[in-house]
PDB file of N, CA and C in Angstrom:
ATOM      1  N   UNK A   1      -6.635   9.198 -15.208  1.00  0.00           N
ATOM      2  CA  UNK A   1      -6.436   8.028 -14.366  1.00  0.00           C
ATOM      3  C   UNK A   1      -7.772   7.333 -14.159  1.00  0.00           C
ATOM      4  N   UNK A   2      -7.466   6.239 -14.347  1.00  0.00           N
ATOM      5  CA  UNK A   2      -8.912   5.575 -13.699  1.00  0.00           C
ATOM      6  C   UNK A   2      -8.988   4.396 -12.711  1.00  0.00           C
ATOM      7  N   UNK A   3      -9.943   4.556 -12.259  1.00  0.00           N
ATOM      8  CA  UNK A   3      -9.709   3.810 -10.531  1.00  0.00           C
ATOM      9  C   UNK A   3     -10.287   2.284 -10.554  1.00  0.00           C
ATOM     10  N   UNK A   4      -9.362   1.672  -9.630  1.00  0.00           N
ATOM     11  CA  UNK A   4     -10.119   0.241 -10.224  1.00  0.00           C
ATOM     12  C   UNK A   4      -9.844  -0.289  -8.435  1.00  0.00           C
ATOM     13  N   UNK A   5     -10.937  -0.941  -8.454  1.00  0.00           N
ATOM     14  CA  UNK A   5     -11.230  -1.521  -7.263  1.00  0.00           C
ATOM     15  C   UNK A   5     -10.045  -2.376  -6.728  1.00  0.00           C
ATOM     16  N   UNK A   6     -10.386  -2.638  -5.229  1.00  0.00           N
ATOM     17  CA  UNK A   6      -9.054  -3.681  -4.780  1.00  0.00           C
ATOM     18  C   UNK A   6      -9.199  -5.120  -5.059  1.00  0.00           C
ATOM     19  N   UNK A   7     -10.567  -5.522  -5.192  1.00  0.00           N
ATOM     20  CA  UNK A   7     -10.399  -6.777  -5.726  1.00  0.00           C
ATOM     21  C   UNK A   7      -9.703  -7.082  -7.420  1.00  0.00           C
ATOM     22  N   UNK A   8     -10.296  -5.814  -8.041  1.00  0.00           N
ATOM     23  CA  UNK A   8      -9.543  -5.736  -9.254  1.00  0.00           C
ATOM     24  C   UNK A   8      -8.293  -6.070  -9.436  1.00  0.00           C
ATOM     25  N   UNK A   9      -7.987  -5.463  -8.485  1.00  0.00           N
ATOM     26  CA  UNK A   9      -6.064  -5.473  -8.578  1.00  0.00           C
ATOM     27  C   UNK A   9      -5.619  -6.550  -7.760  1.00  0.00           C
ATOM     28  N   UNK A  10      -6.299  -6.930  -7.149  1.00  0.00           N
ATOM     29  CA  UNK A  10      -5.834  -8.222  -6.547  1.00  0.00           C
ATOM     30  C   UNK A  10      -6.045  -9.663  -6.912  1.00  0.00           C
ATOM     31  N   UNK A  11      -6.484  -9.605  -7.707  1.00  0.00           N
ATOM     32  CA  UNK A  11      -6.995 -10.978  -8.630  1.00  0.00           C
ATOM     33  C   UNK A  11      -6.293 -10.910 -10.105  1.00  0.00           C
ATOM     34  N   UNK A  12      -5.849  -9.590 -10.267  1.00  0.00           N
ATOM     35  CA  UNK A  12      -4.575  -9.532 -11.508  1.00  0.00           C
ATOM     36  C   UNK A  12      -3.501  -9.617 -11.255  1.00  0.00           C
ATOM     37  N   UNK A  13      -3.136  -9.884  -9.689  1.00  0.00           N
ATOM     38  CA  UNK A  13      -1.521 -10.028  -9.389  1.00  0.00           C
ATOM     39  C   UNK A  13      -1.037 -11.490  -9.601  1.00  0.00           C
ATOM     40  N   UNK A  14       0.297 -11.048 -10.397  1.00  0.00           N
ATOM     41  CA  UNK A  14       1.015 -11.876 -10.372  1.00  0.00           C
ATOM     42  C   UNK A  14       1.200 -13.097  -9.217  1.00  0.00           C
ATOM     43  N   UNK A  15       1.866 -14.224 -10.306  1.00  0.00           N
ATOM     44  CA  UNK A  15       2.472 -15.253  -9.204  1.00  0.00           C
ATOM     45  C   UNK A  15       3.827 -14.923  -8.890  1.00  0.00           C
ATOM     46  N   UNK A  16       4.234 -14.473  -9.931  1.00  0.00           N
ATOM     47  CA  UNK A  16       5.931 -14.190  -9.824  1.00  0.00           C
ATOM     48  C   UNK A  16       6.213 -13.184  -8.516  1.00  0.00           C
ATOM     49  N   UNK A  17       7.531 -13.481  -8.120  1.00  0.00           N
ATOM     50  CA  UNK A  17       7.853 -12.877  -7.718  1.00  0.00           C
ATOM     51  C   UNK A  17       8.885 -11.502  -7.549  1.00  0.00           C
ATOM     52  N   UNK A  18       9.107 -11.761  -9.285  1.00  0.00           N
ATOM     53  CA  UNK A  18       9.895 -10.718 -10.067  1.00  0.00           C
ATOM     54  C   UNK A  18       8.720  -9.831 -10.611  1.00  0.00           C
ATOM     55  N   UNK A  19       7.757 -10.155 -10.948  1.00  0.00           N
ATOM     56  CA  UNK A  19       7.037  -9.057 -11.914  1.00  0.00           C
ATOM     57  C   UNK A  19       6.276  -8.208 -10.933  1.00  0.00           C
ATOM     58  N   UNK A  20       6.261  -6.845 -11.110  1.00  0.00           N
ATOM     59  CA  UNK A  20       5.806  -5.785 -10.360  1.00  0.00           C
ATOM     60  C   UNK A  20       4.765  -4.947 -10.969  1.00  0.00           C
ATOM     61  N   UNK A  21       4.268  -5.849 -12.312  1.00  0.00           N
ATOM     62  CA  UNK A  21       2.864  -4.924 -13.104  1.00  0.00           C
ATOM     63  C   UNK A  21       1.888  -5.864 -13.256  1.00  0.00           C
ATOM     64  N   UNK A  22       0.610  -5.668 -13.570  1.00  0.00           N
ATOM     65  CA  UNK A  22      -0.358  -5.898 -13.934  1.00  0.00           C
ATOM     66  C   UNK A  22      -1.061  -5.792 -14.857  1.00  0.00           C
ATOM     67  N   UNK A  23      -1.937  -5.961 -15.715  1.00  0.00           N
ATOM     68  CA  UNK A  23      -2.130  -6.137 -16.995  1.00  0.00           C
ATOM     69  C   UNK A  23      -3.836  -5.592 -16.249  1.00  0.00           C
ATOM     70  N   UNK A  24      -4.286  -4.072 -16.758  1.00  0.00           N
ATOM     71  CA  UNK A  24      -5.391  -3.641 -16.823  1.00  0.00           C
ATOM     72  C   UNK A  24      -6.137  -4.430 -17.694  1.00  0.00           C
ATOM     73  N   UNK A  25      -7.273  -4.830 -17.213  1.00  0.00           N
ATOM     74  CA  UNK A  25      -8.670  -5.412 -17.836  1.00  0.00           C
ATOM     75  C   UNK A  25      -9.373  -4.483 -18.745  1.00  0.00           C
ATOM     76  N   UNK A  26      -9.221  -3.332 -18.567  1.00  0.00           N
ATOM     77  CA  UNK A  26     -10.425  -2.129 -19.180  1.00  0.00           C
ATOM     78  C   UNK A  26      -9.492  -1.935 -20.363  1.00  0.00           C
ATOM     79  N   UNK A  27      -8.188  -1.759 -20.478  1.00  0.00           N
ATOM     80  CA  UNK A  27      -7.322  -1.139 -21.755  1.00  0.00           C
ATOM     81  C   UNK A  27      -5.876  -2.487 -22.318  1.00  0.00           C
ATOM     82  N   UNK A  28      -5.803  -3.661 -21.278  1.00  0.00           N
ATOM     83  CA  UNK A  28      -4.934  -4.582 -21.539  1.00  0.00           C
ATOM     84  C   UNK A  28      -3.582  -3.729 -21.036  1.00  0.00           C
ATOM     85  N   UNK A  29      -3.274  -2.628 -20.901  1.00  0.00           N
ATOM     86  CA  UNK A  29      -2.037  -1.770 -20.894  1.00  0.00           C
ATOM     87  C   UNK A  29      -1.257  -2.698 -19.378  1.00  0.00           C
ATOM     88  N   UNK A  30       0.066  -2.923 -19.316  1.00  0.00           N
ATOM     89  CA  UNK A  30       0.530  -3.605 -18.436  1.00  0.00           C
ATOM     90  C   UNK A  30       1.174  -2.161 -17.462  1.00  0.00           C
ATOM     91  N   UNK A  31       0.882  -2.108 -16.020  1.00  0.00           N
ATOM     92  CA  UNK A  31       1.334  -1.203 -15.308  1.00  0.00           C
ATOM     93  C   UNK A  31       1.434  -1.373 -13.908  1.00  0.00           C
ATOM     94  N   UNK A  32       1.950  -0.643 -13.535  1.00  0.00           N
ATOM     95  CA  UNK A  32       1.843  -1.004 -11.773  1.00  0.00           C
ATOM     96  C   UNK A  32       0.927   0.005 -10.950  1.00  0.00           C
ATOM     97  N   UNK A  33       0.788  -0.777 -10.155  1.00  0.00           N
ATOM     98  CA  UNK A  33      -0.327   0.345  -9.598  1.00  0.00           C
ATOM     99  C   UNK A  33       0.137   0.909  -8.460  1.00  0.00           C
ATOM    100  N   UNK A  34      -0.548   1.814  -8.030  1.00  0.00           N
ATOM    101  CA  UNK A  34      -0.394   2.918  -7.069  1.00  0.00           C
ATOM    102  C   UNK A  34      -1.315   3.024  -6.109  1.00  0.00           C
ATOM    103  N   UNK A  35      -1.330   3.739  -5.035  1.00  0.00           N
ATOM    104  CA  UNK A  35      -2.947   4.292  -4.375  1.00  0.00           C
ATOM    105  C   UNK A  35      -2.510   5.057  -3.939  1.00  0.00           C
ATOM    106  N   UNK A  36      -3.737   6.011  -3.816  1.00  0.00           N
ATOM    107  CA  UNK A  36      -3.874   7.973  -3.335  1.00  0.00           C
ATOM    108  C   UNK A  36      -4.420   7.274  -2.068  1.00  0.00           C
ATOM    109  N   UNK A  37      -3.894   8.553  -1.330  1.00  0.00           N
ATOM    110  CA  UNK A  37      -3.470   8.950   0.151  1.00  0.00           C
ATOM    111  C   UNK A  37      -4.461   9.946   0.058  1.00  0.00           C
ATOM    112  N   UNK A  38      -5.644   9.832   1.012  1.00  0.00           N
ATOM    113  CA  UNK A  38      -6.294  10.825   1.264  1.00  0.00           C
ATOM    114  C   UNK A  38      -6.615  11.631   2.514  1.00  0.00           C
ATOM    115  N   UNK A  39      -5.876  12.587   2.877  1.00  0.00           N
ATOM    116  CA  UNK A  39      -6.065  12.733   4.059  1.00  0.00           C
ATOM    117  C   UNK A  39      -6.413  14.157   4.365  1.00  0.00           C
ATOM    118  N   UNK A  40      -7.060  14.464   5.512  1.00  0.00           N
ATOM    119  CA  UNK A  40      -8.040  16.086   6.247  1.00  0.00           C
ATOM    120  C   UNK A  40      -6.578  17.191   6.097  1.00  0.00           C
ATOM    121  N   UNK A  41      -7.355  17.927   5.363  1.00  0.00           N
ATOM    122  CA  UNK A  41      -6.247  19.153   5.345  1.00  0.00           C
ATOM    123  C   UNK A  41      -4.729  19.072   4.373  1.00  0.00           C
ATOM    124  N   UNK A  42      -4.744  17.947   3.610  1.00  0.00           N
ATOM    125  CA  UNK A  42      -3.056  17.532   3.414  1.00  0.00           C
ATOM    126  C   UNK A  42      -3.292  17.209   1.667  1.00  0.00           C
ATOM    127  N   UNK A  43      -2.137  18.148   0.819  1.00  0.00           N
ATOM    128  CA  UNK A  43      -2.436  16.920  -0.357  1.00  0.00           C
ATOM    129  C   UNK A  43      -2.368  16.016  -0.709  1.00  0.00           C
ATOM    130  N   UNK A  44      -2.884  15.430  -1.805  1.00  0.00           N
ATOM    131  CA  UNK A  44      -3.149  13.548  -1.887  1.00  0.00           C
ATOM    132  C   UNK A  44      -1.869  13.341  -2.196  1.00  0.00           C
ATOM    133  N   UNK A  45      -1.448  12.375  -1.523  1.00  0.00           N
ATOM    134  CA  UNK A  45      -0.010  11.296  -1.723  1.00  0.00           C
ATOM    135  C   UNK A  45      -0.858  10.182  -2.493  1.00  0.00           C
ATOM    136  N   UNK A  46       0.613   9.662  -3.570  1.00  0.00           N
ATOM    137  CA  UNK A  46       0.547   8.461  -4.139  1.00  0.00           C
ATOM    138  C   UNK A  46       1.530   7.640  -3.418  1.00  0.00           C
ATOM    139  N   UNK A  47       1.477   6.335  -3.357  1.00  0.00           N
ATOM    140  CA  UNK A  47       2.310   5.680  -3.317  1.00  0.00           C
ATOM    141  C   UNK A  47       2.358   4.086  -4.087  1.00  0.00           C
ATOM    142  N   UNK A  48       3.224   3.428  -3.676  1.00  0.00           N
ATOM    143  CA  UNK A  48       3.678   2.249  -4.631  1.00  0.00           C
ATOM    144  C   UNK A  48       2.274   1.102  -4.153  1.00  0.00           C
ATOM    145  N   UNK A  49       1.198   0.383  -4.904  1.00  0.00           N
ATOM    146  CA  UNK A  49       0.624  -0.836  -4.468  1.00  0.00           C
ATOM    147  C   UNK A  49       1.919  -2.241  -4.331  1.00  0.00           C
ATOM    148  N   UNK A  50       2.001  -2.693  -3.157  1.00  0.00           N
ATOM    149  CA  UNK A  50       2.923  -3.760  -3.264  1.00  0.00           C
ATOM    150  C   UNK A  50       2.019  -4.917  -3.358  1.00  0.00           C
ATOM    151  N   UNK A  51       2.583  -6.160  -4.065  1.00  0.00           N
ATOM    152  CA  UNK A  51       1.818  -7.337  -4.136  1.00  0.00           C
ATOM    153  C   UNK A  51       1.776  -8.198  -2.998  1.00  0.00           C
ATOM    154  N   UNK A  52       0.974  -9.043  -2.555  1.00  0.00           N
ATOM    155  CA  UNK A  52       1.143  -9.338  -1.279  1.00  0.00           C
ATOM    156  C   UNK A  52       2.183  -9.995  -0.971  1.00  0.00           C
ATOM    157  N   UNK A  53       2.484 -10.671  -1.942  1.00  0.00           N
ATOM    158  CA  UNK A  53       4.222 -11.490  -1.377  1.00  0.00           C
ATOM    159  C   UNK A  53       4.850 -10.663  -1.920  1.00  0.00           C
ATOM    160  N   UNK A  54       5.273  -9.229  -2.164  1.00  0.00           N
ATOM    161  CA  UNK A  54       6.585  -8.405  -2.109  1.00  0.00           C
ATOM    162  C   UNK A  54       6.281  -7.469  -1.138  1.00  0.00           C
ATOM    163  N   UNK A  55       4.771  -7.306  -0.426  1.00  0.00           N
ATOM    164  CA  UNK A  55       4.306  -6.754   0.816  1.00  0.00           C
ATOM    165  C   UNK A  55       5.082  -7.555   1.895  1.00  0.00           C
ATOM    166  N   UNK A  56       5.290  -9.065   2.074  1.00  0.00           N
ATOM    167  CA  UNK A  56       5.563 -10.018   3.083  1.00  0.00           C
ATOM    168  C   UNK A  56       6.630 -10.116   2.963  1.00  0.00           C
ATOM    169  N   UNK A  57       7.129 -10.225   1.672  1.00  0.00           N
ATOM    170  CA  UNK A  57       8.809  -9.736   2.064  1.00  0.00           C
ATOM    171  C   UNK A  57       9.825  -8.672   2.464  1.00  0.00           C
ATOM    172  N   UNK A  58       8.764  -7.360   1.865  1.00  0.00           N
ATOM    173  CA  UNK A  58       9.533  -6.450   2.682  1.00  0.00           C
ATOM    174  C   UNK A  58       9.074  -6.086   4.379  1.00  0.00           C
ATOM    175  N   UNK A  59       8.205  -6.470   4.708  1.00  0.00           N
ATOM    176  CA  UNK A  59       8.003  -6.497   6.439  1.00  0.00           C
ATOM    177  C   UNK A  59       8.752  -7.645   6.652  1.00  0.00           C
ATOM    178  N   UNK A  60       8.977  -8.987   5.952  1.00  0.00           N
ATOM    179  CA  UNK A  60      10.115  -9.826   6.451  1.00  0.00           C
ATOM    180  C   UNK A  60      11.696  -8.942   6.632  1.00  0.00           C
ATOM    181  N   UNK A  61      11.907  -8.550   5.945  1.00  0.00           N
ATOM    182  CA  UNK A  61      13.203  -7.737   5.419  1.00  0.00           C
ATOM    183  C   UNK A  61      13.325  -6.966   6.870  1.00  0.00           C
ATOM    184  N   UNK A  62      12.133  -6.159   7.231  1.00  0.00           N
ATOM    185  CA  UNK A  62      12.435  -5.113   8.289  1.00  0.00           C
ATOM    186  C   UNK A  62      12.486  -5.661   9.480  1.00  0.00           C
ATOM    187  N   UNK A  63      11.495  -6.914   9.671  1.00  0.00           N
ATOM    188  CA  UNK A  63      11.768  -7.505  10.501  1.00  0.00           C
ATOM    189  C   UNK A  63      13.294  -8.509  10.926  1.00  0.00           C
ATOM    190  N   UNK A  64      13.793  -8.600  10.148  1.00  0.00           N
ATOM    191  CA  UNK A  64      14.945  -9.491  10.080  1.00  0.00           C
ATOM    192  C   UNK A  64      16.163  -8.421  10.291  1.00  0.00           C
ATOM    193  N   UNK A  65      15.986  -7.313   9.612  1.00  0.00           N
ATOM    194  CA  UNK A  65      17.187  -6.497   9.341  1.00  0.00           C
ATOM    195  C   UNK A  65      17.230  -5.508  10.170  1.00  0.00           C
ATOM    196  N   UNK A  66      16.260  -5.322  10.927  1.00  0.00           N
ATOM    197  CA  UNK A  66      15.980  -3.705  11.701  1.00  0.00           C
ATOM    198  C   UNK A  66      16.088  -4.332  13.482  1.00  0.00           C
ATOM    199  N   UNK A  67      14.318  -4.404  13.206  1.00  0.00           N
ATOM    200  CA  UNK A  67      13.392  -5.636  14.239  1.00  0.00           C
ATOM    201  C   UNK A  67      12.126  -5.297  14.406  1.00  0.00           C
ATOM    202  N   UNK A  68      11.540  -6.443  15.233  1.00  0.00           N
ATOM    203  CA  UNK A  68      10.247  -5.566  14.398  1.00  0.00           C
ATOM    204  C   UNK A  68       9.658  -4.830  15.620  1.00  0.00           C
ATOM    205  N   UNK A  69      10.086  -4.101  16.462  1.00  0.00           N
ATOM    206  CA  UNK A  69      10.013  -2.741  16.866  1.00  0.00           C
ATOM    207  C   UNK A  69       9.788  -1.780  16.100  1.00  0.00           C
ATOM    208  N   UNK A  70      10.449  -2.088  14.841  1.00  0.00           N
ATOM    209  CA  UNK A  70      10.750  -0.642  13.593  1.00  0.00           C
ATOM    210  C   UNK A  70       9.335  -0.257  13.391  1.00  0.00           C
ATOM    211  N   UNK A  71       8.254  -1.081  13.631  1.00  0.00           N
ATOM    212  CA  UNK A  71       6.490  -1.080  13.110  1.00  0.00           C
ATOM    213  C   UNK A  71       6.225   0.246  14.236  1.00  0.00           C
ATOM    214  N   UNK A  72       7.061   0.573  15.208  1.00  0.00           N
ATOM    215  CA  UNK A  72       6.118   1.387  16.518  1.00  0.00           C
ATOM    216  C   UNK A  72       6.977   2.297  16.963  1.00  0.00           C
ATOM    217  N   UNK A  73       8.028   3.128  16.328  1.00  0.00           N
ATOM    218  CA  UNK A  73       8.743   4.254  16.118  1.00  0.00           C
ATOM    219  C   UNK A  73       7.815   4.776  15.572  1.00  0.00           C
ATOM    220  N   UNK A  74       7.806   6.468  16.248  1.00  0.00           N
ATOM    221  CA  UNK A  74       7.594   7.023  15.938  1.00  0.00           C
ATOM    222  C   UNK A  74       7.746   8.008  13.991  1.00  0.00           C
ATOM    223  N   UNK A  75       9.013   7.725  13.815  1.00  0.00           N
ATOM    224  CA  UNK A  75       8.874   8.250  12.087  1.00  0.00           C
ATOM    225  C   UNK A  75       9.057   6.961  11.555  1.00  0.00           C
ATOM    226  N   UNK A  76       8.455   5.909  11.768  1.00  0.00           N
ATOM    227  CA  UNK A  76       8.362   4.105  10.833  1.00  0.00           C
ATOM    228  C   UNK A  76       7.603   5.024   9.269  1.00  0.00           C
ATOM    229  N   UNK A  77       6.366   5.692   9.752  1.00  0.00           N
ATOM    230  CA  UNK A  77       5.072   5.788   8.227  1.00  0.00           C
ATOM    231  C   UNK A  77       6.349   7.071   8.105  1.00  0.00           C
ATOM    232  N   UNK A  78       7.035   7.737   7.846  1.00  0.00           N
ATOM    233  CA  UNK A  78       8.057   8.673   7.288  1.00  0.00           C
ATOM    234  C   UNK A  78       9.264   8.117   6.506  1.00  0.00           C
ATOM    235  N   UNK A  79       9.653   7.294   7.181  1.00  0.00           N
ATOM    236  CA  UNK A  79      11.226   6.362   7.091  1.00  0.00           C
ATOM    237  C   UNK A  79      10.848   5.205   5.935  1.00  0.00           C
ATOM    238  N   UNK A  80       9.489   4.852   6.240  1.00  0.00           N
ATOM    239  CA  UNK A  80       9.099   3.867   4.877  1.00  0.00           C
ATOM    240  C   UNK A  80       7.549   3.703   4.552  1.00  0.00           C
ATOM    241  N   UNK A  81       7.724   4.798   4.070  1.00  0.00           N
ATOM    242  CA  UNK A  81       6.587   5.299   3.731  1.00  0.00           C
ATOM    243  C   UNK A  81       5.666   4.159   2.921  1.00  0.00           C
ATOM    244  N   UNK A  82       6.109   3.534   1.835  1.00  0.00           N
ATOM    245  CA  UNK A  82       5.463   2.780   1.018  1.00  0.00           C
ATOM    246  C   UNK A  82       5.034   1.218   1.802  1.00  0.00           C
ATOM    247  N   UNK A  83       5.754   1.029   2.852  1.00  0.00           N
ATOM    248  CA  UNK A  83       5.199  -0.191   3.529  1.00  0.00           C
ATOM    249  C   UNK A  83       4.212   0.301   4.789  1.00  0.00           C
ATOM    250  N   UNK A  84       4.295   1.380   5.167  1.00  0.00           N
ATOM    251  CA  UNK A  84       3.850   2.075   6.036  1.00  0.00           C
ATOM    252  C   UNK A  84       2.212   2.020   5.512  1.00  0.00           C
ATOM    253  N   UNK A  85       2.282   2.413   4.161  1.00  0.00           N
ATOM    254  CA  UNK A  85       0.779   2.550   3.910  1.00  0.00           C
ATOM    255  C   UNK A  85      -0.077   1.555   3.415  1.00  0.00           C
ATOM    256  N   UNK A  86       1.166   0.429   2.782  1.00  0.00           N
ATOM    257  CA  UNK A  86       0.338  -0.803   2.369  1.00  0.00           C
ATOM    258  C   UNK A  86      -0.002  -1.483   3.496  1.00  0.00           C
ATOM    259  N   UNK A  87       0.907  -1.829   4.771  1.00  0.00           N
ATOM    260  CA  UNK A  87       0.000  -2.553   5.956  1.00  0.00           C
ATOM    261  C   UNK A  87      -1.323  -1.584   5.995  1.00  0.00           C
ATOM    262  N   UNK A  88      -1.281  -0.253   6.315  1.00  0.00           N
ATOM    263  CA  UNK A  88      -2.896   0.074   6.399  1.00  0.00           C
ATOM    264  C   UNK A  88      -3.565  -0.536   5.242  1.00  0.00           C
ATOM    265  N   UNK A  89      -2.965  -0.890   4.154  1.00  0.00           N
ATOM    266  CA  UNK A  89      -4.181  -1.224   3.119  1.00  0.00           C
ATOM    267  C   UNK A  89      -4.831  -2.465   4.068  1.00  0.00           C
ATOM    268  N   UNK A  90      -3.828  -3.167   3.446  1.00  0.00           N
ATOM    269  CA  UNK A  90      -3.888  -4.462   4.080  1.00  0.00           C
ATOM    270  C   UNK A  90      -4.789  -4.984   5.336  1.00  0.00           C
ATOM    271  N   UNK A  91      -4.631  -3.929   6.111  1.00  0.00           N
ATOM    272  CA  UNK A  91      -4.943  -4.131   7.498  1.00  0.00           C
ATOM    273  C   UNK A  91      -6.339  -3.631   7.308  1.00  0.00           C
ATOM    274  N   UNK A  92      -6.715  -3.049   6.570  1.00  0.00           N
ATOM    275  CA  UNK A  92      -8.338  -2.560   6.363  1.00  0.00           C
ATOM    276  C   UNK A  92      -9.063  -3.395   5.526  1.00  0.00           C
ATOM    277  N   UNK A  93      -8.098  -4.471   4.411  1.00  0.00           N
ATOM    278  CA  UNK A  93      -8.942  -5.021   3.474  1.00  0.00           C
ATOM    279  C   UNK A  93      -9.186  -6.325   4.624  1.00  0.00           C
ATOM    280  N   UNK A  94      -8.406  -6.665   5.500  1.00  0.00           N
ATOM    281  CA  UNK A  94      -9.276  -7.761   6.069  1.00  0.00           C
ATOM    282  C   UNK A  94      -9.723  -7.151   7.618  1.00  0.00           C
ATOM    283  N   UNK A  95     -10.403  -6.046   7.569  1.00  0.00           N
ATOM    284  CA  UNK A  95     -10.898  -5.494   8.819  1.00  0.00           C
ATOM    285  C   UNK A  95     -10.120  -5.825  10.004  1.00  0.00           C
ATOM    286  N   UNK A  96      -8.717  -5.147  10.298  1.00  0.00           N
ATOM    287  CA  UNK A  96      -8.151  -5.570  10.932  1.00  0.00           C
ATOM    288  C   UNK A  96      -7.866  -4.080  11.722  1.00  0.00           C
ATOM    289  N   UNK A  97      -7.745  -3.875  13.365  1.00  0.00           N
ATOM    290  CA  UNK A  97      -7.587  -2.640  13.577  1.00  0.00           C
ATOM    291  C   UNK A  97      -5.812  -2.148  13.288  1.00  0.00           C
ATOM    292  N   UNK A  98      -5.979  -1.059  13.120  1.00  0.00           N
ATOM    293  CA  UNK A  98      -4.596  -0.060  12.499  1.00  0.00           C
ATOM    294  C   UNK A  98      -3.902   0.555  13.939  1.00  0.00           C
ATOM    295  N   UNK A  99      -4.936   0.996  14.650  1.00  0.00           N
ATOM    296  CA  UNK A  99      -4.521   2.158  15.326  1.00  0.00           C
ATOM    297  C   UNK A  99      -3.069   2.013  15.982  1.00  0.00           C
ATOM    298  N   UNK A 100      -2.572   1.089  16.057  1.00  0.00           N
ATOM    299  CA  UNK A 100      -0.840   0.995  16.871  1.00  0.00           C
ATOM    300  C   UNK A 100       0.322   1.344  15.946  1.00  0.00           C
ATOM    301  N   UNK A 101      -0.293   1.427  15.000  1.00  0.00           N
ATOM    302  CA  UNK A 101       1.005   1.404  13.401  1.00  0.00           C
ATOM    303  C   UNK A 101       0.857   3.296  13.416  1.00  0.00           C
ATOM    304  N   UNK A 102      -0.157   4.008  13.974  1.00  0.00           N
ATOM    305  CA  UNK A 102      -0.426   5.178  14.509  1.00  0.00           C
ATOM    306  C   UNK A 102      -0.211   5.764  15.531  1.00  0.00           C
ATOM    307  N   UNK A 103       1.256   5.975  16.322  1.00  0.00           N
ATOM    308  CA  UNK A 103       1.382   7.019  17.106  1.00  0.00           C
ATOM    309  C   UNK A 103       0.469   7.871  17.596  1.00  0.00           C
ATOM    310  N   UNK A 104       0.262   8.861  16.870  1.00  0.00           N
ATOM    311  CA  UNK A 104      -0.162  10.109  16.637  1.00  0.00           C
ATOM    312  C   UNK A 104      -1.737  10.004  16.885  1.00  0.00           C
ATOM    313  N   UNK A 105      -1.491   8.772  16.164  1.00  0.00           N
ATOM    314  CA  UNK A 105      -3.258   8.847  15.805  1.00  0.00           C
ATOM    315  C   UNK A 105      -4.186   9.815  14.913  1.00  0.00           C
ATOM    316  N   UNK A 106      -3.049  10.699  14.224  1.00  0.00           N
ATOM    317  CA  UNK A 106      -3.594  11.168  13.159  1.00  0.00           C
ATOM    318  C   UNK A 106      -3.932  11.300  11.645  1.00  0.00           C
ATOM    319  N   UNK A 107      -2.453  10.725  11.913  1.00  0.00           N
ATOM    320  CA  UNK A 107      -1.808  10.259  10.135  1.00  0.00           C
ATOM    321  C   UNK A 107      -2.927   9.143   9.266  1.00  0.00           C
ATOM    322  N   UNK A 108      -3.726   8.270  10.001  1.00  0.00           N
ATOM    323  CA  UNK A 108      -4.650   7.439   9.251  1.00  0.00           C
ATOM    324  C   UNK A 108      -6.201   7.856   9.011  1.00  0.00           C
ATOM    325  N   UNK A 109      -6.232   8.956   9.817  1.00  0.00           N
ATOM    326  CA  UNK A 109      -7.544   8.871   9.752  1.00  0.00           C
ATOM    327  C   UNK A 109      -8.641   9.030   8.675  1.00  0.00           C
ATOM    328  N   UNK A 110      -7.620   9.200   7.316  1.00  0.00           N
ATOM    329  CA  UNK A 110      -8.470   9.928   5.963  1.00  0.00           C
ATOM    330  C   UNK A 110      -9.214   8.458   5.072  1.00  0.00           C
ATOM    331  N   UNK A 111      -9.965   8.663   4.214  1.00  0.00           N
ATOM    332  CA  UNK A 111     -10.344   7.914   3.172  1.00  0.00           C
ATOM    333  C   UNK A 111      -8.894   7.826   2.158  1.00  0.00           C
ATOM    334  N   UNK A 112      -8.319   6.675   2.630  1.00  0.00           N
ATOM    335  CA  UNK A 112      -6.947   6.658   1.684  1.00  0.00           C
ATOM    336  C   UNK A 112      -6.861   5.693   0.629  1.00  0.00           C
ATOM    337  N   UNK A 113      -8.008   4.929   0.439  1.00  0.00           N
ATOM    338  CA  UNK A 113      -7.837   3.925  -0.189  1.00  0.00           C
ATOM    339  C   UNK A 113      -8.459   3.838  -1.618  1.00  0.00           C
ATOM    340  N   UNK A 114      -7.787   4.582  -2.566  1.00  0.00           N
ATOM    341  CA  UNK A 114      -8.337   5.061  -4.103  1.00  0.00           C
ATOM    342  C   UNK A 114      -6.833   4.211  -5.106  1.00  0.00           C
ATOM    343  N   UNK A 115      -7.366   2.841  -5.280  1.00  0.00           N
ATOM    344  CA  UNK A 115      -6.218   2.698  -5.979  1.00  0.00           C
ATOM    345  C   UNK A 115      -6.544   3.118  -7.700  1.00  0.00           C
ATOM    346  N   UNK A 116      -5.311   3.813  -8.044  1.00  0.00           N
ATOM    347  CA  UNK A 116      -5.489   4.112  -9.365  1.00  0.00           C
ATOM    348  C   UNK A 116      -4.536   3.763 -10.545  1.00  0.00           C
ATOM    349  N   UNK A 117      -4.769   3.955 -11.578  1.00  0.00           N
ATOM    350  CA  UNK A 117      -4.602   3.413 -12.478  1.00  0.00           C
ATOM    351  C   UNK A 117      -4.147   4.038 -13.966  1.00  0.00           C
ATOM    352  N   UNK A 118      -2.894   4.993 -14.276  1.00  0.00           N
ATOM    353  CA  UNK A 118      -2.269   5.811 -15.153  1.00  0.00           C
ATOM    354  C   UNK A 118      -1.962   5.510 -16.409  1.00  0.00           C
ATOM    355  N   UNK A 119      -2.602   4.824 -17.197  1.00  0.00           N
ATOM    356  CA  UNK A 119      -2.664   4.573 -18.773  1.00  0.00           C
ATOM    357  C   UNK A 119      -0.779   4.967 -18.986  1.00  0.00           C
ATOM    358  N   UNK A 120      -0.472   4.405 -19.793  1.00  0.00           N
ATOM    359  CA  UNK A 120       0.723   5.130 -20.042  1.00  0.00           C
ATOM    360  C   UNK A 120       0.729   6.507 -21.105  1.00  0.00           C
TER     361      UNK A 120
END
């Protein structure tokens, strides 16, 4: 696997709103990306990188379909896991504080932000 920065991957995303891969710079290989979960004591989770407008639509979605209470339940980062962790992306790439999307206050506290990159 090899790791490619967030601006990397964010300046290769699509306009569409159907396409869900990216076209690596280092090998051309078209793929979607992922990021490792790094957290004290726990093994590394992967999960899905969402693009920012399929990030905004699915917090639209939860917000519309749930409410957006659903952000401050207690099992929200369990129940949806993959939006759960992209707002932390999100919320860290523009220095934004996290800690309320955290209950617990434990679940964020790791270096989680290794997006990577699986050749096919």
């Amino acid at each position: 696997a090899e790791y490619m920065g967030e601006e990397d991957i964010l300046s290769a995303v699509p306009k569409s709103l159907q396409m869900y891969s990216i076209k690596c710079p280092a090998c051309q290989t078209n793929y979607s990306p992922n990021f490792e979960i790094l957290l004290p004591k726990e093994k590394k989770k992967s999960v899905n990188f969402l693009f920012p407008a399929i990030f905004f639509k699915e917090v639209n979605n939860l917000i519309e379909n749930k409410s957006p209470d659903i952000f401050f339940k207690p099992d929200f980062y369990k129940l949806h896991k993959t939006t759960f962790w992209n707002m932390i992306f999100y919320f860290r790439l523009i220095n934004q504080p996290y800690f309320m999307l955290d209950l617990n206050y434990k679940t964020t506290t790791g270096d989680i932000l290794k997006i990577i990159h699986k050749p096919p």
